[in-house]
C-alpha atoms as a PDB file:
ATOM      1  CA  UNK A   1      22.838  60.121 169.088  1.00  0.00           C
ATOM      2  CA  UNK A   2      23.029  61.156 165.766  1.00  0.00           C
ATOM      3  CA  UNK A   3      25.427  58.520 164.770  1.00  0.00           C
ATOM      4  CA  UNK A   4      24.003  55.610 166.381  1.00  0.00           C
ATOM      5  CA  UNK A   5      20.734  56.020 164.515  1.00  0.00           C
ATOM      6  CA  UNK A   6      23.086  56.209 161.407  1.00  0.00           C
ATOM      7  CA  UNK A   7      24.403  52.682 161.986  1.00  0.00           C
ATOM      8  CA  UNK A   8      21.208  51.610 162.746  1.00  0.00           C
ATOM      9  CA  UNK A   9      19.712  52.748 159.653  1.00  0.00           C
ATOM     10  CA  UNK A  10      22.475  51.312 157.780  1.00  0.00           C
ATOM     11  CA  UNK A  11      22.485  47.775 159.485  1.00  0.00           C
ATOM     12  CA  UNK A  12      18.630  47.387 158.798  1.00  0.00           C
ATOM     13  CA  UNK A  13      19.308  47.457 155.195  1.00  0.00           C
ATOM     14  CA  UNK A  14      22.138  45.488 155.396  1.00  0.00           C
ATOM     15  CA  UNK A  15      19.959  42.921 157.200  1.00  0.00           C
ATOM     16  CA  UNK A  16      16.838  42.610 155.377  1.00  0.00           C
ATOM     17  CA  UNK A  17      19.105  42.269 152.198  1.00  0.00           C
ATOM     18  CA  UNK A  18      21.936  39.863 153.165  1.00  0.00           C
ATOM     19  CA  UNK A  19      22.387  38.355 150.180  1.00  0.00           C
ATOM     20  CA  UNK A  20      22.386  41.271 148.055  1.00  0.00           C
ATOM     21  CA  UNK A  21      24.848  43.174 150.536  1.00  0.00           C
ATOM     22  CA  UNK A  22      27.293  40.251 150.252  1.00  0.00           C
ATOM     23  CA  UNK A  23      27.387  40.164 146.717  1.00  0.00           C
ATOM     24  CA  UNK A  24      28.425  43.439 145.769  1.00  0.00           C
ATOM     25  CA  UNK A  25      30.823  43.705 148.972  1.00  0.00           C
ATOM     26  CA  UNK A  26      32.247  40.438 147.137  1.00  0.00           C
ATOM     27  CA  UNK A  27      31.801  42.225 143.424  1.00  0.00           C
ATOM     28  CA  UNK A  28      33.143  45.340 144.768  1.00  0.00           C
ATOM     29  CA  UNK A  29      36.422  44.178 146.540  1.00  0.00           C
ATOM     30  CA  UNK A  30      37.563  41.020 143.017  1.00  0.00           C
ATOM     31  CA  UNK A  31      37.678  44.815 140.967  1.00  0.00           C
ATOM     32  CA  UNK A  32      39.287  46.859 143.526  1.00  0.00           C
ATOM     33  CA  UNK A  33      41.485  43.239 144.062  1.00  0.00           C
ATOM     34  CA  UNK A  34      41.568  42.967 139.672  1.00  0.00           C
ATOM     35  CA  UNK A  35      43.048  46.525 139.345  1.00  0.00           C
ATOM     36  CA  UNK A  36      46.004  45.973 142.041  1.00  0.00           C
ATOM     37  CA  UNK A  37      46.413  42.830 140.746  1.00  0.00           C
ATOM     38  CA  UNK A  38      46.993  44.232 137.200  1.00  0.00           C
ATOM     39  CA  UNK A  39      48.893  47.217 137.932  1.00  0.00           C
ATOM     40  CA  UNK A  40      51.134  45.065 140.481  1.00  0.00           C
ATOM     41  CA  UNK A  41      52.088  42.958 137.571  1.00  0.00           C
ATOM     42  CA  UNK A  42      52.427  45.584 134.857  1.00  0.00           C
ATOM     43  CA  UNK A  43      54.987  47.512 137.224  1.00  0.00           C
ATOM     44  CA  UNK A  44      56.610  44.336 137.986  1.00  0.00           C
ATOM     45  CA  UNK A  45      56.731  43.587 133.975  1.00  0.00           C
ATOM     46  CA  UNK A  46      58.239  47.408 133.380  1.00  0.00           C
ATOM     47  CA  UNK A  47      60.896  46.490 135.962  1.00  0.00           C
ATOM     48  CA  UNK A  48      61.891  43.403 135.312  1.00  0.00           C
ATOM     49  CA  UNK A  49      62.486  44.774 131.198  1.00  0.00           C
ATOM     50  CA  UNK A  50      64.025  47.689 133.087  1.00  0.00           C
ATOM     51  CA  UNK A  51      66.461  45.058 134.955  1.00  0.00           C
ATOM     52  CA  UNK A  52      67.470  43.310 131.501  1.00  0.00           C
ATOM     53  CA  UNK A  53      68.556  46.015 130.015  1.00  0.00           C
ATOM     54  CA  UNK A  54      70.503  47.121 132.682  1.00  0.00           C
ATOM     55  CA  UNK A  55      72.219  43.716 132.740  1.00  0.00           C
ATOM     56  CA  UNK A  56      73.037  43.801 129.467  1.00  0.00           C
ATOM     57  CA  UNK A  57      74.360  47.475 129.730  1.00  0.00           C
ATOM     58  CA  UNK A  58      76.858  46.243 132.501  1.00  0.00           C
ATOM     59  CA  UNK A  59      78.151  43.961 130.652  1.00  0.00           C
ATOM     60  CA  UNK A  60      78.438  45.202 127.861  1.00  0.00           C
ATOM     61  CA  UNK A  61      80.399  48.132 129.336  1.00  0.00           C
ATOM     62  CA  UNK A  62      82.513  45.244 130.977  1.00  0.00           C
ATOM     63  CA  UNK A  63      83.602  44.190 128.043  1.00  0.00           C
ATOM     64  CA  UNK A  64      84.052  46.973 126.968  1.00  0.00           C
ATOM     65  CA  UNK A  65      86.816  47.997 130.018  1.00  0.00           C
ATOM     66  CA  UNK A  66      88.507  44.878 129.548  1.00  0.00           C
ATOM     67  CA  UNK A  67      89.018  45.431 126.407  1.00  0.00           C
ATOM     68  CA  UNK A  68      90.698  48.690 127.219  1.00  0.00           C
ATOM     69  CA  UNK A  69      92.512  47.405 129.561  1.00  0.00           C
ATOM     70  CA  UNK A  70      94.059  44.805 127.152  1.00  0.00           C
ATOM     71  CA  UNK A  71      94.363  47.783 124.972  1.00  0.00           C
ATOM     72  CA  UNK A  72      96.167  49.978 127.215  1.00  0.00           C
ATOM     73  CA  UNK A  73      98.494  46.968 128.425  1.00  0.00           C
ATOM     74  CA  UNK A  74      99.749  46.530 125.000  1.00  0.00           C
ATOM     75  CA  UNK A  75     100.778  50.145 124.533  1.00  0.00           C
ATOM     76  CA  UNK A  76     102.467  50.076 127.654  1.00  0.00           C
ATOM     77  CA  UNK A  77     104.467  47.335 127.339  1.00  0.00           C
ATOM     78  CA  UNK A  78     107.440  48.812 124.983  1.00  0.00           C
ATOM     79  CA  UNK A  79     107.304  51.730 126.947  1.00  0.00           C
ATOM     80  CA  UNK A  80     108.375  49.634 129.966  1.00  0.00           C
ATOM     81  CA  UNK A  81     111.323  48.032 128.706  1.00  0.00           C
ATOM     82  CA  UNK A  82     114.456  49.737 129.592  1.00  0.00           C
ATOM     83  CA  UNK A  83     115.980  51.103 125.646  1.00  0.00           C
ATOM     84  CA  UNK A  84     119.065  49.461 125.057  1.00  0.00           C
ATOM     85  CA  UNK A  85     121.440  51.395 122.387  1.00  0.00           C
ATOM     86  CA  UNK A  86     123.722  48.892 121.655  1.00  0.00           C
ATOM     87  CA  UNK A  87     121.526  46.419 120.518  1.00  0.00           C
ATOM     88  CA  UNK A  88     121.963  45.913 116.973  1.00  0.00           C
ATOM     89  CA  UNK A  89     125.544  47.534 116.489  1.00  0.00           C
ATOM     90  CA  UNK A  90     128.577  45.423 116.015  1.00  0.00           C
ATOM     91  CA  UNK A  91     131.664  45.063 118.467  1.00  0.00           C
ATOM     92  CA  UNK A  92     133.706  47.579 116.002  1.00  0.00           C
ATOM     93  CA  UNK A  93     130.815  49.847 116.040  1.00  0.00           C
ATOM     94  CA  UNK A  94     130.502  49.768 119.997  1.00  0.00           C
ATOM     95  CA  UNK A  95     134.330  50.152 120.160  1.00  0.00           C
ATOM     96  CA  UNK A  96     134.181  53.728 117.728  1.00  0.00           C
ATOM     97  CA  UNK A  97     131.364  54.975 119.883  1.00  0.00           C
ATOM     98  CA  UNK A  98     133.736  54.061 122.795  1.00  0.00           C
ATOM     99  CA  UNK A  99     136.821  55.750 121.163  1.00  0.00           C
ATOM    100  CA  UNK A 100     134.729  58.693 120.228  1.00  0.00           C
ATOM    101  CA  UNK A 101     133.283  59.838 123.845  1.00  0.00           C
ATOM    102  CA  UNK A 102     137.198  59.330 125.250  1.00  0.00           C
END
Protein backbone atom coordinates (compact mmCIF):
# COMPACT_ATOMS: atom_id res chain seq x y z
CA UNK A 1 0.00 0.00 0.00
CA UNK A 2 2.80 1.92 0.77
CA UNK A 3 3.91 2.25 -2.75
CA UNK A 4 0.79 2.98 -4.42
CA UNK A 5 0.23 6.07 -2.29
CA UNK A 6 3.87 6.91 -3.41
CA UNK A 7 2.89 7.05 -7.09
CA UNK A 8 -0.01 8.73 -6.25
CA UNK A 9 1.65 11.42 -4.48
CA UNK A 10 4.05 11.73 -7.19
CA UNK A 11 1.49 11.80 -10.16
CA UNK A 12 -0.55 14.66 -8.39
CA UNK A 13 2.37 16.87 -8.70
CA UNK A 14 3.18 15.83 -11.89
CA UNK A 15 -0.40 16.73 -12.86
CA UNK A 16 -1.18 19.97 -11.43
CA UNK A 17 2.25 21.10 -12.94
CA UNK A 18 2.37 19.67 -16.50
CA UNK A 19 4.09 22.14 -18.01
CA UNK A 20 6.70 22.60 -15.56
CA UNK A 21 7.26 18.67 -15.30
CA UNK A 22 7.79 18.56 -19.08
CA UNK A 23 10.24 21.11 -19.20
CA UNK A 24 12.82 19.98 -17.02
CA UNK A 25 12.19 16.17 -18.10
CA UNK A 26 13.03 17.91 -21.61
CA UNK A 27 16.01 20.20 -19.87
CA UNK A 28 17.14 17.29 -17.98
CA UNK A 29 17.47 14.55 -20.74
CA UNK A 30 19.34 17.63 -24.01
CA UNK A 31 22.31 17.64 -20.88
CA UNK A 32 22.35 14.09 -20.04
CA UNK A 33 21.90 13.79 -24.28
CA UNK A 34 24.85 17.04 -24.55
CA UNK A 35 27.38 15.10 -22.36
CA UNK A 36 27.13 11.64 -24.43
CA UNK A 37 27.02 13.52 -27.29
CA UNK A 38 30.36 15.24 -26.43
CA UNK A 39 32.20 12.50 -24.96
CA UNK A 40 30.97 10.16 -27.98
CA UNK A 41 32.72 12.52 -30.27
CA UNK A 42 35.83 13.32 -28.24
CA UNK A 43 36.53 9.40 -28.02
CA UNK A 44 35.75 9.10 -31.57
CA UNK A 45 38.27 12.23 -32.26
CA UNK A 46 41.11 10.37 -29.87
CA UNK A 47 40.61 7.31 -32.08
CA UNK A 48 40.44 8.36 -35.22
CA UNK A 49 44.17 10.50 -34.38
CA UNK A 50 44.96 7.15 -32.77
CA UNK A 51 44.13 5.37 -36.31
CA UNK A 52 46.43 7.96 -38.32
CA UNK A 53 49.18 7.40 -36.64
CA UNK A 54 48.98 3.93 -36.77
CA UNK A 55 48.64 4.17 -40.56
CA UNK A 56 51.42 6.05 -40.93
CA UNK A 57 53.50 3.73 -38.57
CA UNK A 58 52.64 0.73 -40.96
CA UNK A 59 53.80 2.19 -43.58
CA UNK A 60 56.38 3.59 -42.69
CA UNK A 61 57.72 0.30 -41.29
CA UNK A 62 56.75 -1.04 -44.87
CA UNK A 63 59.01 0.86 -46.34
CA UNK A 64 61.12 0.35 -44.25
CA UNK A 65 61.13 -3.84 -44.89
CA UNK A 66 61.25 -3.31 -48.43
CA UNK A 67 63.94 -1.52 -48.24
CA UNK A 68 65.69 -4.30 -46.42
CA UNK A 69 64.69 -6.56 -48.48
CA UNK A 70 66.26 -4.73 -51.51
CA UNK A 71 69.12 -4.43 -49.17
CA UNK A 72 69.55 -7.92 -48.31
CA UNK A 73 68.95 -9.02 -52.10
CA UNK A 74 71.90 -7.08 -53.15
CA UNK A 75 74.27 -8.68 -50.67
CA UNK A 76 73.14 -11.90 -51.65
CA UNK A 77 73.50 -11.80 -55.04
CA UNK A 78 77.51 -12.35 -55.41
CA UNK A 79 77.23 -14.79 -52.89
CA UNK A 80 74.99 -16.82 -55.23
CA UNK A 81 77.03 -17.00 -58.18
CA UNK A 82 79.01 -20.08 -58.45
CA UNK A 83 83.18 -18.60 -58.12
CA UNK A 84 84.83 -19.33 -61.18
CA UNK A 85 88.87 -19.47 -60.84
CA UNK A 86 89.78 -19.32 -64.18
CA UNK A 87 88.24 -16.31 -65.06
CA UNK A 88 90.74 -13.79 -65.72
CA UNK A 89 93.90 -16.10 -66.31
CA UNK A 90 95.25 -16.71 -69.73
CA UNK A 91 95.31 -20.14 -71.71
CA UNK A 92 99.25 -20.46 -70.70
CA UNK A 93 98.35 -19.67 -67.23
CA UNK A 94 95.41 -22.34 -67.13
CA UNK A 95 97.79 -24.80 -68.89
CA UNK A 96 100.78 -24.28 -65.80
CA UNK A 97 98.07 -24.70 -63.22
CA UNK A 98 97.17 -27.84 -65.28
CA UNK A 99 100.84 -29.06 -65.54
CA UNK A 100 101.36 -28.27 -61.93
CA UNK A 101 98.45 -30.50 -60.19
CA UNK A 102 99.68 -33.58 -62.74
Amino acid sequence: MRNERWWQIEWQVVLQAPLSFGISLLTLSLLIGGVQYGLYHSNLALKTDRIASLREENDRLRHEIKRLVKLNALQEAPLKEIPDTNKGCPEACQSSVQTQRM
